[in-house]
PDB file of N, CA and C in Angstrom:
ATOM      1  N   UNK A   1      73.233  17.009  96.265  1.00  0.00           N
ATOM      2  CA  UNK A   1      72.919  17.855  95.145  1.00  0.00           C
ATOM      3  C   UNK A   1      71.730  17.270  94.415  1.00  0.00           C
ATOM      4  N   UNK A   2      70.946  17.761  93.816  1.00  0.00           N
ATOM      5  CA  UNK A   2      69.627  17.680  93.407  1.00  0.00           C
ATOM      6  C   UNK A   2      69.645  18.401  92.003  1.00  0.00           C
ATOM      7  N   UNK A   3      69.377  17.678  90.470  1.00  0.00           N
ATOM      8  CA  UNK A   3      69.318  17.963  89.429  1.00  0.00           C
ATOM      9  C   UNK A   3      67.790  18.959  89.401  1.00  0.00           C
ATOM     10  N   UNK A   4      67.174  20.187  88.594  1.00  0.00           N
ATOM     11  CA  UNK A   4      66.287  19.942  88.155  1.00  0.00           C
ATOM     12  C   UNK A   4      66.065  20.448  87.096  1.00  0.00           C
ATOM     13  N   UNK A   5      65.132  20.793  86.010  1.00  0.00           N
ATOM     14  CA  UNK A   5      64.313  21.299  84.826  1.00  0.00           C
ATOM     15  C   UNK A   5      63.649  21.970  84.996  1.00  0.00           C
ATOM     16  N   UNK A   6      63.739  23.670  84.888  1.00  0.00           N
ATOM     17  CA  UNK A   6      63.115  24.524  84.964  1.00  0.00           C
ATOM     18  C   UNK A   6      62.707  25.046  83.825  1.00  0.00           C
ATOM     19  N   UNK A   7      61.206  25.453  83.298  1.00  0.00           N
ATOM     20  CA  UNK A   7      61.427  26.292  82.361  1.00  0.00           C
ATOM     21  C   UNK A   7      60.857  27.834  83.045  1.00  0.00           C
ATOM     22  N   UNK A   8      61.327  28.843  81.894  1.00  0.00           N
ATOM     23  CA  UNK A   8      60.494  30.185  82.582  1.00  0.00           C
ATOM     24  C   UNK A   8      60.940  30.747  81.382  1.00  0.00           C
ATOM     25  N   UNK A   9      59.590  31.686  80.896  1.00  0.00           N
ATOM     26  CA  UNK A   9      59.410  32.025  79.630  1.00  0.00           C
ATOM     27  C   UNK A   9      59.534  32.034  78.282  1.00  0.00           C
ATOM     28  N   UNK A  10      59.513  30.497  78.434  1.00  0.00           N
ATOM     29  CA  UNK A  10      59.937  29.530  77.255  1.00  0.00           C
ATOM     30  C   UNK A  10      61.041  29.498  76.848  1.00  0.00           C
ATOM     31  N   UNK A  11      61.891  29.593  78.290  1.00  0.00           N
ATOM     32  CA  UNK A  11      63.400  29.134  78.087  1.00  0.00           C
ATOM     33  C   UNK A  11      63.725  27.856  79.233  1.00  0.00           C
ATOM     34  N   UNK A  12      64.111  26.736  78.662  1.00  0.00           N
ATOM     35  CA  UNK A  12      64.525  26.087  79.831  1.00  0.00           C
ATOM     36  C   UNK A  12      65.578  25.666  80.231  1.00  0.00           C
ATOM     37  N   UNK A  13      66.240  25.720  81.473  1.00  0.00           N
ATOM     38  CA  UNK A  13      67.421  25.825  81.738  1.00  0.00           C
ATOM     39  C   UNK A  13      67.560  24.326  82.807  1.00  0.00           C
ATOM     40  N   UNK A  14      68.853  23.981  82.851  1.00  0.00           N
ATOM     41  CA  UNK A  14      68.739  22.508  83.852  1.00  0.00           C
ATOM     42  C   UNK A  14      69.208  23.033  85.232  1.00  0.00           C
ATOM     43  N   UNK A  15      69.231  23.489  86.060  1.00  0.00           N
ATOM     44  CA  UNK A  15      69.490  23.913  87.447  1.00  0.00           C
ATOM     45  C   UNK A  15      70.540  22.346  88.243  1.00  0.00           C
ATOM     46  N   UNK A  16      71.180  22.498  88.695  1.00  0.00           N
ATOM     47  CA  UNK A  16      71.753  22.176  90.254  1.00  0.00           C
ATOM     48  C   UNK A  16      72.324  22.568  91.072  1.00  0.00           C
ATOM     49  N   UNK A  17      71.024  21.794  92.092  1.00  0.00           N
ATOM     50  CA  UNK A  17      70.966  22.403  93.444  1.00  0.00           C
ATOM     51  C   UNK A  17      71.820  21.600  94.529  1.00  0.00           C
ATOM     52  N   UNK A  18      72.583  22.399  95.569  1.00  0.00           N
ATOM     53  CA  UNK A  18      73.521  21.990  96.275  1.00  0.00           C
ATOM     54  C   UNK A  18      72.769  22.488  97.616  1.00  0.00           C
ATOM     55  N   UNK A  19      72.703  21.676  98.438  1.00  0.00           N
ATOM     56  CA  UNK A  19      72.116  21.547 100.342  1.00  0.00           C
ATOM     57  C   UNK A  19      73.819  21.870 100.890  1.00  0.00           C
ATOM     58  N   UNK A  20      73.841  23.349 101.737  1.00  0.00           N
ATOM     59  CA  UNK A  20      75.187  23.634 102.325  1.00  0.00           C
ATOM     60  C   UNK A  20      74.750  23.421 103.525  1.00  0.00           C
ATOM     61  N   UNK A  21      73.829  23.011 104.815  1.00  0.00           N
ATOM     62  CA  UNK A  21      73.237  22.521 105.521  1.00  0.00           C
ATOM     63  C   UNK A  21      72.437  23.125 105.806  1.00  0.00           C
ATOM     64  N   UNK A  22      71.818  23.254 107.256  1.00  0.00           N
ATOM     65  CA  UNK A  22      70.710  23.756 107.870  1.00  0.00           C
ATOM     66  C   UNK A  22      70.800  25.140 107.872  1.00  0.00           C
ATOM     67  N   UNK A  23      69.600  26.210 107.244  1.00  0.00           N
ATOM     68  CA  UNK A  23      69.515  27.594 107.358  1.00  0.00           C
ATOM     69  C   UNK A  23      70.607  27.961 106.772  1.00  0.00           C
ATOM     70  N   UNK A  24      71.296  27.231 105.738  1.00  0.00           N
ATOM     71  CA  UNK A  24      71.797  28.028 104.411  1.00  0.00           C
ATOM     72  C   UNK A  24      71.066  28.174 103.204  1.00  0.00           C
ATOM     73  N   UNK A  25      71.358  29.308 102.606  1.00  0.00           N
ATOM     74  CA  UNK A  25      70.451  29.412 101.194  1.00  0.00           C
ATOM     75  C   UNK A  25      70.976  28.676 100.189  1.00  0.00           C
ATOM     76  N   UNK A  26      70.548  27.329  99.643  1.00  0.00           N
ATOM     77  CA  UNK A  26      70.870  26.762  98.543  1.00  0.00           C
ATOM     78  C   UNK A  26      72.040  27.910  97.622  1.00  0.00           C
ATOM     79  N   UNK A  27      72.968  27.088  97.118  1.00  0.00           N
ATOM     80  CA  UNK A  27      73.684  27.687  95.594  1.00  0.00           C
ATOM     81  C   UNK A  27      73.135  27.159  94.377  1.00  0.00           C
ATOM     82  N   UNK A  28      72.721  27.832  93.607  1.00  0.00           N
ATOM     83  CA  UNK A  28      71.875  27.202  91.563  1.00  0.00           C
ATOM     84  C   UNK A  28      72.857  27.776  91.276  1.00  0.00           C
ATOM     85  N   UNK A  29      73.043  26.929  90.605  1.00  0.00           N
ATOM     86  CA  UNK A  29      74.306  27.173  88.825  1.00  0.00           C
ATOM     87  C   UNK A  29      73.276  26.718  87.523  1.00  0.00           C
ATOM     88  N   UNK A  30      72.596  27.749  86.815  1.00  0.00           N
ATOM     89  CA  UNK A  30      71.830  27.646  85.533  1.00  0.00           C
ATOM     90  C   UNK A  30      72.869  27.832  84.470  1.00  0.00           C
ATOM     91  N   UNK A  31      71.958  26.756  83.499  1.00  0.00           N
ATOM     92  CA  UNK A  31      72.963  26.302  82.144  1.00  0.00           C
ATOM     93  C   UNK A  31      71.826  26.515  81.486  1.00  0.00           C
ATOM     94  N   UNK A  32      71.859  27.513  79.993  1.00  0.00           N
ATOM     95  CA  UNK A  32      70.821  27.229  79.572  1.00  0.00           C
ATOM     96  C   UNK A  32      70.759  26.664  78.387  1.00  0.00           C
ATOM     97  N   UNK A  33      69.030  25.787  78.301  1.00  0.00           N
ATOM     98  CA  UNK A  33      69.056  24.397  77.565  1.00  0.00           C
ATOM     99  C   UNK A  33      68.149  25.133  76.228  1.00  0.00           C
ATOM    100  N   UNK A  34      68.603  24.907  74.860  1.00  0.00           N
ATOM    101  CA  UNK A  34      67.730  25.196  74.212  1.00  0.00           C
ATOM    102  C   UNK A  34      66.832  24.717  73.884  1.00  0.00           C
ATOM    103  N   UNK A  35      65.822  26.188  73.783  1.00  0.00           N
ATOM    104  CA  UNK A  35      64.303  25.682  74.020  1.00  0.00           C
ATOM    105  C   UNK A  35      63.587  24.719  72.351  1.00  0.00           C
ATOM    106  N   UNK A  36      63.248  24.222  72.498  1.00  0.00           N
ATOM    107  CA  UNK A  36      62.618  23.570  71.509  1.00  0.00           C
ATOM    108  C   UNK A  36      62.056  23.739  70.482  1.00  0.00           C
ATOM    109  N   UNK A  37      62.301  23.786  69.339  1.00  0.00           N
ATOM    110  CA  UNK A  37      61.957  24.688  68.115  1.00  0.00           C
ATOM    111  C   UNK A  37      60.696  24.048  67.498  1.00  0.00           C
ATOM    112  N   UNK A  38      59.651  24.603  66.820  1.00  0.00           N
ATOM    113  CA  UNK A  38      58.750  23.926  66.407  1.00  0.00           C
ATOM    114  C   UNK A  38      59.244  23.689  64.750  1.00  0.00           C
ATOM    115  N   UNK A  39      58.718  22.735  64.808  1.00  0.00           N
ATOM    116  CA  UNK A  39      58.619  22.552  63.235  1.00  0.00           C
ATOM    117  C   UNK A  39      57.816  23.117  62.508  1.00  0.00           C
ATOM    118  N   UNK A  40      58.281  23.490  61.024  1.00  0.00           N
ATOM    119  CA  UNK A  40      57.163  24.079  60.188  1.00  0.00           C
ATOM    120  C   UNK A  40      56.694  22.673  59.872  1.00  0.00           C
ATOM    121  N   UNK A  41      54.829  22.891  59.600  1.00  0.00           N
ATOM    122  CA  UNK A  41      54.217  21.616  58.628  1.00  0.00           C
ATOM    123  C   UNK A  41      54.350  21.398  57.639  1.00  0.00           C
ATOM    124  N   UNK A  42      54.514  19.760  57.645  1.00  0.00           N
ATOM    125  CA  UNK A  42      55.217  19.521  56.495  1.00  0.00           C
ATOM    126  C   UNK A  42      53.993  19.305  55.431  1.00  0.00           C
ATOM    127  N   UNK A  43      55.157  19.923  54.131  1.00  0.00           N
ATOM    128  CA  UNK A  43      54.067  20.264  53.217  1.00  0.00           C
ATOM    129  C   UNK A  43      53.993  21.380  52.754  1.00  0.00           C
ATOM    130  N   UNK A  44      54.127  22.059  53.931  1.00  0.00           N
ATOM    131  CA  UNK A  44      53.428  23.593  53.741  1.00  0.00           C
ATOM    132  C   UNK A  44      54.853  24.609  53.644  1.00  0.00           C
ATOM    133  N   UNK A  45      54.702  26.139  53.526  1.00  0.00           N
ATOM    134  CA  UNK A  45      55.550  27.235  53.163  1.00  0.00           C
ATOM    135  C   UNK A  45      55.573  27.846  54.224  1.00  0.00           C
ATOM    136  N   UNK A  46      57.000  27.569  55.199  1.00  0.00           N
ATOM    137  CA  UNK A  46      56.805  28.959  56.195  1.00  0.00           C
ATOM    138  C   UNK A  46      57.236  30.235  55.915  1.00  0.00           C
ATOM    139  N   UNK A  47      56.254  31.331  56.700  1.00  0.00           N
ATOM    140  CA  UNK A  47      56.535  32.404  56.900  1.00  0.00           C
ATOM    141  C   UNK A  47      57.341  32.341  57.821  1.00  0.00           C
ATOM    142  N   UNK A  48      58.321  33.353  57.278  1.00  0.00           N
ATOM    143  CA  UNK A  48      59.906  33.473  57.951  1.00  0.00           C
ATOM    144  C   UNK A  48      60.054  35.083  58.644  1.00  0.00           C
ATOM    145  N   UNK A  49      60.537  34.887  59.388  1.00  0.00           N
ATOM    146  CA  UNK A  49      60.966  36.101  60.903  1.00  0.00           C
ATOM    147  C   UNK A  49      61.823  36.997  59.776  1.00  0.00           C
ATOM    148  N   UNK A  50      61.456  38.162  59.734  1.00  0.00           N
ATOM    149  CA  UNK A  50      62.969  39.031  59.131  1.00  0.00           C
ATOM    150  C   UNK A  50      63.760  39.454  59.816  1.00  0.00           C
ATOM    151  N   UNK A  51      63.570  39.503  60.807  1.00  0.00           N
ATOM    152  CA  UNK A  51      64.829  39.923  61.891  1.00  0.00           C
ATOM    153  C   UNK A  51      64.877  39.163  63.248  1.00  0.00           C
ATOM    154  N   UNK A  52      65.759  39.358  64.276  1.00  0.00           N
ATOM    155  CA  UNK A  52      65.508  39.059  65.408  1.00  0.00           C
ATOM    156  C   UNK A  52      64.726  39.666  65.994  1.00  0.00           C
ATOM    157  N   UNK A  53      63.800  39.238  66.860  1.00  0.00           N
ATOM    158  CA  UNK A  53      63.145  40.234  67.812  1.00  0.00           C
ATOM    159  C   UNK A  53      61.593  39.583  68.441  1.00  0.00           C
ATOM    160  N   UNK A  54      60.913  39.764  69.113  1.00  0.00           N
ATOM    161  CA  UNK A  54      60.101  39.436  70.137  1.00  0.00           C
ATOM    162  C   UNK A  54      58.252  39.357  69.570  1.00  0.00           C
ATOM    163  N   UNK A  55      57.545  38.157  69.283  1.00  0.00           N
ATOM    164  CA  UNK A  55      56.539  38.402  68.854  1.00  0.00           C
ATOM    165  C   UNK A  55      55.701  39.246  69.704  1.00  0.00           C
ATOM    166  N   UNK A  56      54.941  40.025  69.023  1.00  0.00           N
ATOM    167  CA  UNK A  56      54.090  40.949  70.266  1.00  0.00           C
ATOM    168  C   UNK A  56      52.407  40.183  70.030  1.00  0.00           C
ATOM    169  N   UNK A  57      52.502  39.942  68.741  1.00  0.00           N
ATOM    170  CA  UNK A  57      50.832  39.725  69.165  1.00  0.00           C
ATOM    171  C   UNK A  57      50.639  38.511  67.434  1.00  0.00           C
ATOM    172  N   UNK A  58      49.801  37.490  67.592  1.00  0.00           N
ATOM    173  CA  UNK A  58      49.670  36.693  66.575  1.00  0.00           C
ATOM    174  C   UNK A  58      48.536  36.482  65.856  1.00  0.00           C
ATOM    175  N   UNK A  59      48.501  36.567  64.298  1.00  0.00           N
ATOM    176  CA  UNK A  59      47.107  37.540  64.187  1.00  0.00           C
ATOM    177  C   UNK A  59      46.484  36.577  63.272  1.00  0.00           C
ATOM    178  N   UNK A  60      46.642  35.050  63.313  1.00  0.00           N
ATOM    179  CA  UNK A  60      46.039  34.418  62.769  1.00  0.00           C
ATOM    180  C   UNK A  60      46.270  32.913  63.350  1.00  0.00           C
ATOM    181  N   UNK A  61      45.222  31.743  63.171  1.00  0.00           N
ATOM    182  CA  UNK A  61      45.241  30.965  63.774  1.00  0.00           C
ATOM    183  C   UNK A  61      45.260  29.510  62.442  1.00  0.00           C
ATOM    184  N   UNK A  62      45.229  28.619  63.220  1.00  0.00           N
ATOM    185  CA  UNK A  62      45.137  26.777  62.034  1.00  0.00           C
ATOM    186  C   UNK A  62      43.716  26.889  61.770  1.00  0.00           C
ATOM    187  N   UNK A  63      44.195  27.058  60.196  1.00  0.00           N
ATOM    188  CA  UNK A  63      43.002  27.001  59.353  1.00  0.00           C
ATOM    189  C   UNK A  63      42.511  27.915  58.797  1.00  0.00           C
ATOM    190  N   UNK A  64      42.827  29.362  59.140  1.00  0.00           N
ATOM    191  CA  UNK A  64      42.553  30.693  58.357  1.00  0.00           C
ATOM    192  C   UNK A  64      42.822  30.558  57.231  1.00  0.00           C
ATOM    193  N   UNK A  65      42.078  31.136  56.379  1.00  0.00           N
ATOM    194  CA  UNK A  65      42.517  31.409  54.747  1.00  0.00           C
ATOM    195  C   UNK A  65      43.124  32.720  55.007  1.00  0.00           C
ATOM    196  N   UNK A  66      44.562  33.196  54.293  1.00  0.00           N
ATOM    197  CA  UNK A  66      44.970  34.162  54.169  1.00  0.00           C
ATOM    198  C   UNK A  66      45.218  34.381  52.798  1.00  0.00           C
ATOM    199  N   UNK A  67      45.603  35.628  52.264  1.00  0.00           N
ATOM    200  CA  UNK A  67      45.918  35.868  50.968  1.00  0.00           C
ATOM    201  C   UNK A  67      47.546  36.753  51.167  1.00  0.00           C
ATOM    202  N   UNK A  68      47.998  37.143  49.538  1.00  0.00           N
ATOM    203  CA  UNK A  68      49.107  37.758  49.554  1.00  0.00           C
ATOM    204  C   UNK A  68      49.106  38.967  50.113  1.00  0.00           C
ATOM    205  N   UNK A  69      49.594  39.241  51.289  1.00  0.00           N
ATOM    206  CA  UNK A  69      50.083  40.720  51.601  1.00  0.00           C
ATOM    207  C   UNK A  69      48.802  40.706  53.608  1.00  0.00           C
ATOM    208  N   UNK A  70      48.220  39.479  53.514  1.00  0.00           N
ATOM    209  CA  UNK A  70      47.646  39.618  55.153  1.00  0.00           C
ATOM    210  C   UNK A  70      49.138  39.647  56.571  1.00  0.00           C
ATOM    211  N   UNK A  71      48.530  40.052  57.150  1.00  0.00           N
ATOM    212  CA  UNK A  71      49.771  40.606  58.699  1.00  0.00           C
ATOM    213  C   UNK A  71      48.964  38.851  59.254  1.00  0.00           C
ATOM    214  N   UNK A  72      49.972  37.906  59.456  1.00  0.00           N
ATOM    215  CA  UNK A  72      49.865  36.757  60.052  1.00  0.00           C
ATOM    216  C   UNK A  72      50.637  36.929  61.321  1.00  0.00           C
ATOM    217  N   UNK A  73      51.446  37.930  61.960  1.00  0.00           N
ATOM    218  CA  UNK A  73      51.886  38.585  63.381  1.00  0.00           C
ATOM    219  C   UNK A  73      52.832  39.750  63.006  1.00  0.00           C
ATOM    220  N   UNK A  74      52.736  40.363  64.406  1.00  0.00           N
ATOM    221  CA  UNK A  74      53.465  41.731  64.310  1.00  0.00           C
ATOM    222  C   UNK A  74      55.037  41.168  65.475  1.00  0.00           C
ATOM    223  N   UNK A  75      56.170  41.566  65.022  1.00  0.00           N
ATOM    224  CA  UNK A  75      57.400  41.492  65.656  1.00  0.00           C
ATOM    225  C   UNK A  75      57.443  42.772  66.019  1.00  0.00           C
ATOM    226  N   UNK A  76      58.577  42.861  67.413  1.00  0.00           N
ATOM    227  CA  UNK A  76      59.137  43.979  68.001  1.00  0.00           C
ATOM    228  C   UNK A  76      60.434  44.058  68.036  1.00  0.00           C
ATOM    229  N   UNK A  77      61.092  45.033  67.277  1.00  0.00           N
ATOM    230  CA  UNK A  77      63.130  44.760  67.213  1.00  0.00           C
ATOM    231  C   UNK A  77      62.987  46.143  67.359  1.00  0.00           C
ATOM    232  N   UNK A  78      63.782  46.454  68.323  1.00  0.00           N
ATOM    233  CA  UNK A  78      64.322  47.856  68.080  1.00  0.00           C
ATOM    234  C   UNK A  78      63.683  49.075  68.527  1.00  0.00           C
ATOM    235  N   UNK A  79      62.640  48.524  69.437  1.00  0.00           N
ATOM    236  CA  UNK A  79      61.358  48.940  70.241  1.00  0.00           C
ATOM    237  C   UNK A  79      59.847  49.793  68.732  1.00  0.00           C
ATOM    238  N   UNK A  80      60.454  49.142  68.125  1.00  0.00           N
ATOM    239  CA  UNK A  80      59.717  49.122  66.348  1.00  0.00           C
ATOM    240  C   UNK A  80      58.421  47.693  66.423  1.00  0.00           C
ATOM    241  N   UNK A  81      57.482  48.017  65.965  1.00  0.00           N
ATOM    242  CA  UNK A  81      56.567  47.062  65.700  1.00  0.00           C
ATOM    243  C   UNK A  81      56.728  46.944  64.135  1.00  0.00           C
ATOM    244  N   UNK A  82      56.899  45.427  63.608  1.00  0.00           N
ATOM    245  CA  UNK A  82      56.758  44.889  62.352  1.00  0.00           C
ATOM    246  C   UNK A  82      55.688  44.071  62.165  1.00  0.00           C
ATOM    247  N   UNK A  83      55.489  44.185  60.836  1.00  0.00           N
ATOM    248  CA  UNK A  83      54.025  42.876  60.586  1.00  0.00           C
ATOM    249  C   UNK A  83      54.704  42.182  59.910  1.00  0.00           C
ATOM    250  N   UNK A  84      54.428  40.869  60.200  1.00  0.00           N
ATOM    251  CA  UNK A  84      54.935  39.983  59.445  1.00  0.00           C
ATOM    252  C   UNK A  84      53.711  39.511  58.391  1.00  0.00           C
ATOM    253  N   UNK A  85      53.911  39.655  57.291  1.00  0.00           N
ATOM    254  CA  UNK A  85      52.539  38.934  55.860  1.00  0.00           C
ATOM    255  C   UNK A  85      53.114  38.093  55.432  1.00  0.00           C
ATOM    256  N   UNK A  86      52.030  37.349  54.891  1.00  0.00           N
ATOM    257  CA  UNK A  86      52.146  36.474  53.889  1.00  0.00           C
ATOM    258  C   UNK A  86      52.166  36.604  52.735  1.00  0.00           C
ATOM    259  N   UNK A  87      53.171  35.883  51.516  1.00  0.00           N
ATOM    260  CA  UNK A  87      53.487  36.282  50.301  1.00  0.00           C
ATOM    261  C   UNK A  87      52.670  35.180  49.470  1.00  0.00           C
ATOM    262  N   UNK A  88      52.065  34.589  49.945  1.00  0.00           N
ATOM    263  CA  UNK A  88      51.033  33.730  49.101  1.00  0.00           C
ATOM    264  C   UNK A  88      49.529  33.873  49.594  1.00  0.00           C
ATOM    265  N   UNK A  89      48.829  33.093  48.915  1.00  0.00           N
ATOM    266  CA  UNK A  89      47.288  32.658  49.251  1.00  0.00           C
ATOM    267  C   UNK A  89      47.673  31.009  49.565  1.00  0.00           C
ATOM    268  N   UNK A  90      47.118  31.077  50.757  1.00  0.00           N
ATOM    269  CA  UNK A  90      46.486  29.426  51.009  1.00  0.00           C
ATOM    270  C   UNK A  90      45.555  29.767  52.202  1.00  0.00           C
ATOM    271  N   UNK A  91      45.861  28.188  53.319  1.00  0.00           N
ATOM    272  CA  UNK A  91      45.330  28.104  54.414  1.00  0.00           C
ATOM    273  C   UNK A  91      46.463  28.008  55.742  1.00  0.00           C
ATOM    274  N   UNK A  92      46.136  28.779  56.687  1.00  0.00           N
ATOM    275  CA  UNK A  92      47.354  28.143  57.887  1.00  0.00           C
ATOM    276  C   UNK A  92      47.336  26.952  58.021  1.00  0.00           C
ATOM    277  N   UNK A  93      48.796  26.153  57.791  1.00  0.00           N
ATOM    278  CA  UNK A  93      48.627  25.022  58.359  1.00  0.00           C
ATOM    279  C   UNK A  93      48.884  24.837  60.327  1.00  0.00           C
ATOM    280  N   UNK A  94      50.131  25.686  60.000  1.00  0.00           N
ATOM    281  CA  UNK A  94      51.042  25.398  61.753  1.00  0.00           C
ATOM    282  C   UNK A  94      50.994  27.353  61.904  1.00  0.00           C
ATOM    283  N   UNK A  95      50.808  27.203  63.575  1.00  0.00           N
ATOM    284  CA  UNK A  95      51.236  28.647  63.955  1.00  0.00           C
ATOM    285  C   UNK A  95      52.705  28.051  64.380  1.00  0.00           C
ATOM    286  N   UNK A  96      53.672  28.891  64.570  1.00  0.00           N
ATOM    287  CA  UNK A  96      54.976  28.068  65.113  1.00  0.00           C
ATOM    288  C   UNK A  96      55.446  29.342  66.075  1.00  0.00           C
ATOM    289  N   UNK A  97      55.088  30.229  66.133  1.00  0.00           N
ATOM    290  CA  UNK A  97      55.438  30.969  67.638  1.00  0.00           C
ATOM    291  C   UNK A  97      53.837  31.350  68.545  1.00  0.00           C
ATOM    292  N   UNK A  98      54.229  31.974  69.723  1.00  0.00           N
ATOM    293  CA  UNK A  98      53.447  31.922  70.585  1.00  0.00           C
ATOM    294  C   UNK A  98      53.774  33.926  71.008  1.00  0.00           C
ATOM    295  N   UNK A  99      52.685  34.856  71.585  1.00  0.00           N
ATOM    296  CA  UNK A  99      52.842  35.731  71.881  1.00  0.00           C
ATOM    297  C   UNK A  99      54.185  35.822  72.584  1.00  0.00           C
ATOM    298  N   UNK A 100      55.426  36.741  73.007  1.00  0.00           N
ATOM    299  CA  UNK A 100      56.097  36.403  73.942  1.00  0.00           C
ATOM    300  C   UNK A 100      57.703  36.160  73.832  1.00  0.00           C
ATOM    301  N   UNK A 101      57.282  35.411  72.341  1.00  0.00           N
ATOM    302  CA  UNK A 101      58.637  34.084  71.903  1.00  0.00           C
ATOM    303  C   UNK A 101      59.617  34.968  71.557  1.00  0.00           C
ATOM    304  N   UNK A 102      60.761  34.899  71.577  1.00  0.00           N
ATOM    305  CA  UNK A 102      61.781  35.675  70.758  1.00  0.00           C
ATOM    306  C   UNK A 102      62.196  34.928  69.431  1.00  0.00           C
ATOM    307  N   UNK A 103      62.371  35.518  68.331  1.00  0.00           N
ATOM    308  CA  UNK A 103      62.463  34.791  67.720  1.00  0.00           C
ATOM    309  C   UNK A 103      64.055  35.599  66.428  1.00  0.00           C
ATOM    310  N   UNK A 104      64.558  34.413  65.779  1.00  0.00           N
ATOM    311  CA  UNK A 104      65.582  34.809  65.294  1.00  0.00           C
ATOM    312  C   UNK A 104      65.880  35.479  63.854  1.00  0.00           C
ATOM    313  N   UNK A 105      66.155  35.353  63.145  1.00  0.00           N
ATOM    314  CA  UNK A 105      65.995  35.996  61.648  1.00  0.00           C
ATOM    315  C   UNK A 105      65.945  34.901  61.314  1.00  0.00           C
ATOM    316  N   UNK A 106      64.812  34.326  60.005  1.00  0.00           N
ATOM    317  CA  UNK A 106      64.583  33.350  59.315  1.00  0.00           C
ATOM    318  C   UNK A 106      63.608  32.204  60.231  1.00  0.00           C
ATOM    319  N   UNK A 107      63.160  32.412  61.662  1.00  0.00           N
ATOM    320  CA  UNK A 107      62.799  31.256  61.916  1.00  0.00           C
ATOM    321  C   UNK A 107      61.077  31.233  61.036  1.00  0.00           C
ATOM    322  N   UNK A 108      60.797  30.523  61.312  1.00  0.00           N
ATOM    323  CA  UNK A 108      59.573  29.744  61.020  1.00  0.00           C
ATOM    324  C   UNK A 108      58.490  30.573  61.827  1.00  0.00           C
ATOM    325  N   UNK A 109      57.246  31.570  61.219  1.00  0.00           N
ATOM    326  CA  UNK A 109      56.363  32.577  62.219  1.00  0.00           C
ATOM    327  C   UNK A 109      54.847  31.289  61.965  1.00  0.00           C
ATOM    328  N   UNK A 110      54.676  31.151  60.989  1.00  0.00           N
ATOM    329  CA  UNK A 110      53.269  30.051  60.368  1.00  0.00           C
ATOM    330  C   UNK A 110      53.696  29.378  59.309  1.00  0.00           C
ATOM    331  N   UNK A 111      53.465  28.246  58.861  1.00  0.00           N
ATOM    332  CA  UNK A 111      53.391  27.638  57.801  1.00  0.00           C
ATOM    333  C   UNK A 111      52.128  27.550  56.877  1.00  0.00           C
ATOM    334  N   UNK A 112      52.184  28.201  55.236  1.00  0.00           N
ATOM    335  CA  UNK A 112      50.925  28.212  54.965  1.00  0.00           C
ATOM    336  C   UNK A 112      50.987  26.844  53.953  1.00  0.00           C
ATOM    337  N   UNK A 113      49.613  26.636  53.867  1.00  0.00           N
ATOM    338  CA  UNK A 113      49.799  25.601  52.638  1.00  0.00           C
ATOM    339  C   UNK A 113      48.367  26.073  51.173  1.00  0.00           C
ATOM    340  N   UNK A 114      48.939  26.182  50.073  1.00  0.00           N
ATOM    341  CA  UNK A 114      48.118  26.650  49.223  1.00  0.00           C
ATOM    342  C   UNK A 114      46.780  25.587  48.772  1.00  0.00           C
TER     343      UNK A 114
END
């Protein structure tokens, strides 16, 4: 049997693999490992997820100046597009999701710092 670490679409799961001999198809038994959360920067104010659901597109990067009420990414719940804004003025410090990510209610979308 053979341990390994797979990730696939920023989920990673630990796989083992079992050899039943020659010209059998391996058996995987996936466990899945949670994926790694980023931290908000410290210091700074994150913008928080309002719901569960899937970033579609991220609309600002480290170091933008944003103000109160800019779309810093748009979420997808419910086959619905949301913008997520910012309720202050500063600068991005941290992006903390990636196009793709699923993300939960309350996590961490950017951290701004004023």
């Amino acid at each position: 049997m053979k341990n390994y670490t797979i990730t696939v679409n920023g989920n990673t799961y630990d796989v083992t693999v079992e050899e039943n001999g020659a010209g059998a198809a391996p058996a995987a038994a996936a466990t899945p490992k949670a994926a790694p959360k980023k931290a908000a920067a410290a210091g700074g104010t994150p913008i928080s997820a309002p719901m569960n659901g899937t970033i579609v597109e991220v609309k600002v990067k480290v170091g933008d100046k944003v103000t109160n009420g800019t779309v810093v990414a748009v979420l997808e719940a419910m086959k619905m597009e949301n913008d997520i804004v910012s309720d202050r003025d500063g600068v991005v410090a941290a992006v903390c999701v990636n196009k793709g990510d699923s993300v939960e209610t309350g996590a961490a979308v950017v951290t701004i710092n004023a």
